[in-house]
Protein backbone atom coordinates (compact mmCIF):
# COMPACT_ATOMS: atom_id res chain seq x y z
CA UNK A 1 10.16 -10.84 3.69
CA UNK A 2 7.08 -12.11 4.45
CA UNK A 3 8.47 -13.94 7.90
CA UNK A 4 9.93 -10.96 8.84
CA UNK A 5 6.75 -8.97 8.83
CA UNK A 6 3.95 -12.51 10.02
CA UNK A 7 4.71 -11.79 13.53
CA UNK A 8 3.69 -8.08 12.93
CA UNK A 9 0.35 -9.70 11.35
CA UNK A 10 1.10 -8.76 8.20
CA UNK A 11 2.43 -9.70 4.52
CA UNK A 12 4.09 -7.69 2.30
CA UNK A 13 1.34 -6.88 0.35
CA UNK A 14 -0.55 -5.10 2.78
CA UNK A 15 2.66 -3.40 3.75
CA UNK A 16 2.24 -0.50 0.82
CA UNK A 17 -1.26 0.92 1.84
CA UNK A 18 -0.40 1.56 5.45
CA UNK A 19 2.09 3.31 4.20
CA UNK A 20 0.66 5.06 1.68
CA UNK A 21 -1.79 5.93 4.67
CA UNK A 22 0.92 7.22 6.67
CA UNK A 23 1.97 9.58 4.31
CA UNK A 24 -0.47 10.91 2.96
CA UNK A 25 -3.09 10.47 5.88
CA UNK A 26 -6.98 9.36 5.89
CA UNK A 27 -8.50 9.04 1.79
CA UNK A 28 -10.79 7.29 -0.26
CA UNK A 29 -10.78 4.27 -0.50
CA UNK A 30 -10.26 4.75 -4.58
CA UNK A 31 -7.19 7.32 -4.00
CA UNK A 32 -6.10 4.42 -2.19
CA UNK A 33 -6.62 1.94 -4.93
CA UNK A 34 -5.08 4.72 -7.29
CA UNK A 35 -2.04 5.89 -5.39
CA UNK A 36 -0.90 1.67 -5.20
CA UNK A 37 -1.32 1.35 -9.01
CA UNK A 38 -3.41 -1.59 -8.10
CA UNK A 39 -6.68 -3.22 -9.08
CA UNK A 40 -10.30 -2.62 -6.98
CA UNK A 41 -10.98 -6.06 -6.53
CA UNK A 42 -7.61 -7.02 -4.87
CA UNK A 43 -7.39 -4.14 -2.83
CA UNK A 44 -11.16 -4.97 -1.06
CA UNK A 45 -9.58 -8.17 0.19
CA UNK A 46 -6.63 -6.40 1.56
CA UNK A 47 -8.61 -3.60 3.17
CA UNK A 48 -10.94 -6.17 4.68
CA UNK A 49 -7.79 -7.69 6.52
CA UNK A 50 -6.28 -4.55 7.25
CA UNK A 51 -9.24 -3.59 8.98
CA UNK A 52 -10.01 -7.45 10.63
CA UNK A 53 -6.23 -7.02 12.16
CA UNK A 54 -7.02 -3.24 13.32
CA UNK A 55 -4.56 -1.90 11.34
CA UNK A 56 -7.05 0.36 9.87
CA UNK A 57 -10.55 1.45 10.16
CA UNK A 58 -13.71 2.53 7.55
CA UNK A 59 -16.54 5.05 7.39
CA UNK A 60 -18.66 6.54 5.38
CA UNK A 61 -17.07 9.99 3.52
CA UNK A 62 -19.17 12.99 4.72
CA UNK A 63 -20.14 14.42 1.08
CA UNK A 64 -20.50 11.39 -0.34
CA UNK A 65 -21.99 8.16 1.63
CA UNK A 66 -21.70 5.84 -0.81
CA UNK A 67 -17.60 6.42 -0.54
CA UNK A 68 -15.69 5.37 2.08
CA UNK A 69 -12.88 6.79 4.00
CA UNK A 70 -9.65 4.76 5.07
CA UNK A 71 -7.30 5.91 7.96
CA UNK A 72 -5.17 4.14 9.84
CA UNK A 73 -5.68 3.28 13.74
CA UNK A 74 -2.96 3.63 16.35
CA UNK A 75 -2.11 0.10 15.78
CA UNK A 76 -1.04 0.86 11.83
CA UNK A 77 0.30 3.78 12.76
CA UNK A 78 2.80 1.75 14.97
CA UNK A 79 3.51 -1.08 12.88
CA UNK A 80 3.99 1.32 9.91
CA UNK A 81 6.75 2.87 12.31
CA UNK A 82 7.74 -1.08 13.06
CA UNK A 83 7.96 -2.65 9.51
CA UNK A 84 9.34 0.54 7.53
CA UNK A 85 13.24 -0.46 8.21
CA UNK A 86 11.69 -4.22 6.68
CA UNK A 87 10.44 -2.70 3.43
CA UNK A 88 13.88 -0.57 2.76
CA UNK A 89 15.52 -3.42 3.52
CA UNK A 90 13.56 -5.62 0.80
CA UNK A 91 14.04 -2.42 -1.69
CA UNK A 92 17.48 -2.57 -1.17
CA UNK A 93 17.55 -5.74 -1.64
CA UNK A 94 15.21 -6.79 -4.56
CA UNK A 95 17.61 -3.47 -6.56
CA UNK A 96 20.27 -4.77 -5.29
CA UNK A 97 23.15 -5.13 -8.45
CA UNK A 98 21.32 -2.24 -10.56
CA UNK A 99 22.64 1.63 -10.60
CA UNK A 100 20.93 4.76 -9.92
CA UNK A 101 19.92 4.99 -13.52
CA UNK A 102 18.71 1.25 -14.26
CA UNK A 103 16.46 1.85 -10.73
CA UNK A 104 14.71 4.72 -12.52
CA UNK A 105 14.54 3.10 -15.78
CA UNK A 106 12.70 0.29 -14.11
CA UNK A 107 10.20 2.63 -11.92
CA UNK A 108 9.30 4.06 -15.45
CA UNK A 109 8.93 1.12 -16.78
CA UNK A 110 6.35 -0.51 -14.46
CA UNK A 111 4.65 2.57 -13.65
CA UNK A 112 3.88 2.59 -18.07
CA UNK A 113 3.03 -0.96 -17.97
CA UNK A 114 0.48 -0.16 -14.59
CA UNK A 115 -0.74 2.52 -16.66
CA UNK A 116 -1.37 0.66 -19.72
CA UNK A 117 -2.86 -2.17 -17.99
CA UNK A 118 -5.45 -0.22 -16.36
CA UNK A 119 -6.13 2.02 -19.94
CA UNK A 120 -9.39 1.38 -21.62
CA UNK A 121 -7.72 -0.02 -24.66
């Protein structure tokens, strides 16, 4: 998946919050981190990329200037648009041999175990 998506400048990894930017539009950097299910420190380094390959850009939130807002820049926009057909086709792929049922037993699944890894206790 990954060599589909290098000539785009991209991995997959960095694939989910430019989409979860397209959706959902300009946030917080932690509704970011939140709405992936994935840890602060891991999602700095991917930002930093992000925003090194212009696929995004930072600034300070208005209310709160120790926060900072994430939106994507024309250029994520359009590779969003590019590399979505890529990422249903790795979905498809990686669920591929499992029915309706066992896909939504497995999204439950991981979305617990994200839920108790990131729990207090």
């Amino acid at each position: 998946m990954d060599t589909l998506l290098r000539p785009l400048g991209l991995v997959l990894a960095h694939l989910s919050p430019l989409m979860l930017l397209h959706r959902d539009g300009p946030m917080l950097q932690r509704d970011l981190v939140r709405g992936l299910g994935v840890g602060q420190p891991g999602m700095v380094h991917a930002i930093a990329r992000l925003e090194e390959g212009g696929f995004i850009s930072r600034r300070p939130a208005e209310k709160d200037r120790r926060a900072t807002i994430i939106e994507l820049t024309d250029k994520g926009r359009e590779t969003v648009e590019v590399a979505s057909p890529f990422l249903v086709e790795a979905n498809a792929h990686a669920l591929s041999g499992f029915t309706a049922e066992e896909s939504r037993t497995l999204t439950t699944l991981l979305q617990r175990l994200i839920a108790n890894l990131e729990s207090d206790g």
